[in-house]
Protein backbone atom coordinates (compact mmCIF):
# COMPACT_ATOMS: atom_id res chain seq x y z
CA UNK A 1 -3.42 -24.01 -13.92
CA UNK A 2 -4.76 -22.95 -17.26
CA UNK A 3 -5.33 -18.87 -18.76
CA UNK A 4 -7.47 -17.19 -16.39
CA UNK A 5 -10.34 -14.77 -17.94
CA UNK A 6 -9.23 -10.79 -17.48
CA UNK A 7 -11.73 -9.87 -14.16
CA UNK A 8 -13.48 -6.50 -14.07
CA UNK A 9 -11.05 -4.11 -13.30
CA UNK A 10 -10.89 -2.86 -9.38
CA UNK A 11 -11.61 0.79 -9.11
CA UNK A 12 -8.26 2.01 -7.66
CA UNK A 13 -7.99 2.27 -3.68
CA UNK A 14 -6.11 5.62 -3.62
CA UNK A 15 -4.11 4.91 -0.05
CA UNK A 16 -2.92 1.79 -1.13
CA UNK A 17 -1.53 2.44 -4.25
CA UNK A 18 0.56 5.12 -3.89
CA UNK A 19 3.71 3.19 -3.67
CA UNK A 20 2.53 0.41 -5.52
CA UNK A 21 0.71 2.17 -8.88
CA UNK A 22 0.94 -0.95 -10.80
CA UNK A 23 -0.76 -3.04 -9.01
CA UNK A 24 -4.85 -3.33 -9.20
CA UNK A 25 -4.92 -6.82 -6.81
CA UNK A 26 -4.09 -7.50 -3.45
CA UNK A 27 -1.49 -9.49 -2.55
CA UNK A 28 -1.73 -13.57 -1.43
CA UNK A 29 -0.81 -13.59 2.46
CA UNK A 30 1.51 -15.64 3.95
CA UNK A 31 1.79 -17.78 6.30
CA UNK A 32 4.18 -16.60 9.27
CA UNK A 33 7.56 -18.28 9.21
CA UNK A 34 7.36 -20.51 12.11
CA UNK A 35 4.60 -22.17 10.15
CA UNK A 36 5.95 -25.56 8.94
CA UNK A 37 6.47 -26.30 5.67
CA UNK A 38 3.52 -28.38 4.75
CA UNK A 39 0.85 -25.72 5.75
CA UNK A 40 2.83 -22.88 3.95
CA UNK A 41 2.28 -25.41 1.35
CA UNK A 42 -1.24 -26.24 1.47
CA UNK A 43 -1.63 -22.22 1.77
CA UNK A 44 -0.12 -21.90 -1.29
CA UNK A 45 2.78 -19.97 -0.41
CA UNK A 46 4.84 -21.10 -3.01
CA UNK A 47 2.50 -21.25 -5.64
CA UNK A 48 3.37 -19.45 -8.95
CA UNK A 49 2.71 -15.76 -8.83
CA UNK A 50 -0.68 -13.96 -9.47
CA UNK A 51 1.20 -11.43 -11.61
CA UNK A 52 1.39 -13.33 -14.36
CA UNK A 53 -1.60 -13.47 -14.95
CA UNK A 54 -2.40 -10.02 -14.08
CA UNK A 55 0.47 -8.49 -16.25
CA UNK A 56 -1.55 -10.62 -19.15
CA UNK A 57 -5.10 -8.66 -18.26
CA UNK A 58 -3.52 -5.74 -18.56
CA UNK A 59 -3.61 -5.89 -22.52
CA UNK A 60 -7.77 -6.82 -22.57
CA UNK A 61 -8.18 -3.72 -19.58
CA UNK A 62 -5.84 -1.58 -22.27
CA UNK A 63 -8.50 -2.19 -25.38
CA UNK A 64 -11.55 -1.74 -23.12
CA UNK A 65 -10.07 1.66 -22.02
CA UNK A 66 -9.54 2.73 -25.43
CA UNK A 67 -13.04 1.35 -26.74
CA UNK A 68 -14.93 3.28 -23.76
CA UNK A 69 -12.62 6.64 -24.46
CA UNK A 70 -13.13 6.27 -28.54
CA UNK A 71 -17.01 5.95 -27.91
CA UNK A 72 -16.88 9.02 -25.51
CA UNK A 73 -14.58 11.02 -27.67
CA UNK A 74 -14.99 9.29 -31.79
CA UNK A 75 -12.58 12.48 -32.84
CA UNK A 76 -9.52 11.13 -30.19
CA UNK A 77 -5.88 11.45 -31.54
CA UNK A 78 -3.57 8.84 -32.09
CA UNK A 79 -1.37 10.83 -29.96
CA UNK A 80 -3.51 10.38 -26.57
CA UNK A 81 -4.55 6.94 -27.63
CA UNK A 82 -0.13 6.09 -27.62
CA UNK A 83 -0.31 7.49 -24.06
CA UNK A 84 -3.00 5.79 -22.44
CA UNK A 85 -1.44 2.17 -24.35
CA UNK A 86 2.11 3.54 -23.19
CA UNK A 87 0.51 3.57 -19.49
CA UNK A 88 -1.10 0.01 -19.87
CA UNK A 89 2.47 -1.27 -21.16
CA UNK A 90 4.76 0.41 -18.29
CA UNK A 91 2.04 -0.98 -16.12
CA UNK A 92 2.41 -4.58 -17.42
CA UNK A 93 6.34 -4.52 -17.43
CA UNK A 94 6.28 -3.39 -13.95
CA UNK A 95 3.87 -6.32 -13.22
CA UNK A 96 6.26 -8.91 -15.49
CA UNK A 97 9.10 -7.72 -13.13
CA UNK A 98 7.03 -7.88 -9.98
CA UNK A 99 5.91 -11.35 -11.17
CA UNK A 100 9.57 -13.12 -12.19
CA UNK A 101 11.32 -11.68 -8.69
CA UNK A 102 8.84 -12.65 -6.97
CA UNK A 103 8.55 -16.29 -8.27
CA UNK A 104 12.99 -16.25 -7.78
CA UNK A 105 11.84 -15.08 -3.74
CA UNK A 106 9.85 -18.02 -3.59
CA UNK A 107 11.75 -20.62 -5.16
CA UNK A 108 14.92 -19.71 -2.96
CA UNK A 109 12.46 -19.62 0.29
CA UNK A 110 10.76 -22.98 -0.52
CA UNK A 111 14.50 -24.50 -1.28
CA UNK A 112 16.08 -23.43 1.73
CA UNK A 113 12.74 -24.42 3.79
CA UNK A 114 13.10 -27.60 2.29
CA UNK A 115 16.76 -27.90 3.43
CA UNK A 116 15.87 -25.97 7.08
CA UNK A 117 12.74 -28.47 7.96
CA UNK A 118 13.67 -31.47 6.42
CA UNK A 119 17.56 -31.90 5.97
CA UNK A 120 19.31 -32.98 3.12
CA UNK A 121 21.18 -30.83 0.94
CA UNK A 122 19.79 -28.73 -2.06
CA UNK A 123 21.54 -31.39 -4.64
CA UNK A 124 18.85 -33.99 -3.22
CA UNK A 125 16.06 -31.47 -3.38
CA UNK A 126 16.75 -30.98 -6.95
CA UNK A 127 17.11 -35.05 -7.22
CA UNK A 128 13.64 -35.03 -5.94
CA UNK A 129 12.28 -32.25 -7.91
CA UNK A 130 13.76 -33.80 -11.27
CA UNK A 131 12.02 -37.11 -10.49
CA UNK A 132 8.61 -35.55 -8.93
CA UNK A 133 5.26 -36.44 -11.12
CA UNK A 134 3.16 -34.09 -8.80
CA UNK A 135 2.86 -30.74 -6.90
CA UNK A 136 4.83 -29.49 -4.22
CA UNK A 137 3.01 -31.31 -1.37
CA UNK A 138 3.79 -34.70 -3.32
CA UNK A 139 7.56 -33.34 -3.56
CA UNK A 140 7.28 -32.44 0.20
CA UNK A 141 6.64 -36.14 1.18
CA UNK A 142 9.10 -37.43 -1.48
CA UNK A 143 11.77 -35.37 -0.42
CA UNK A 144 10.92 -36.45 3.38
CA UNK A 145 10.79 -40.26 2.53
CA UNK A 146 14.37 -39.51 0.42
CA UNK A 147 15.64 -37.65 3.48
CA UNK A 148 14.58 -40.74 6.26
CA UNK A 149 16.28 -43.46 4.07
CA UNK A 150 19.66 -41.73 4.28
């Protein structure tokens, strides 16, 4: 997947982030879950999560802010230049935490859609998963072709 370049950063949408302060990027949408497997899949449903990535912007969006408030204000204290780096880093620990539960919520779904659609038990799924050279599309039809020849 590679390091993604920091994007501009979004001006704020005031409604929608009122519960959700953290976050500057919308969200990837799922498929509904009657969808099968290999289209939640190809949608990327269970790819890893954008916040990641996002949490890692949030250090190049911290120096920007401070570079545009230093060339507004050259006479700035340390003290307000702590709080507006203390706001970047609560931002990007929220966004580490948002990012590892919700690759966990996505592992466990995939897993037990693996199990639901397919069969087989979750010790073959990590069999298949061990031996897998590829994505999860390749592990979809490896774990399917493992499944038939029981």
């Amino acid at each position: 997947m590679g390091l993604k370049k920091a994007p501009k950063k979004p001006k704020p949408k005031r409604s929608a982030m009122r519960f959700y302060w953290w976050r500057r990027f919308g969200t990837h949408k799922r498929l509904p879950q009657k969808t099968s497997l290999l289209d939640k899949i190809r949608n990327g449903d269970f790819l890893s999560s954008p916040y990641w990535d996002q949490a890692r912007w949030e250090e190049t969006y911290s120096s920007q802010h401070i570079k545009e408030v230093k060339k507004e204000r050259p006479l700035i204290s340390q003290e307000e230049i702590l709080d507006i780096e203390r706001t970047y880093i609560k931002r990007k620990n929220r966004l580490l935490e948002d990012a590892f539960n919700d690759d966990t919520r996505r592992l466990k779904h995939l897993e037990e859609c693996f199990v639901k659609e397919l069969g087989g038990s979750k010790k073959l799924l990590y069999k298949c998963i061990e031996n897998c050279e590829g994505d999860e599309e390749v592990l979809y039809h490896e774990y399917r072709e493992q499944v038939k020849s029981l």
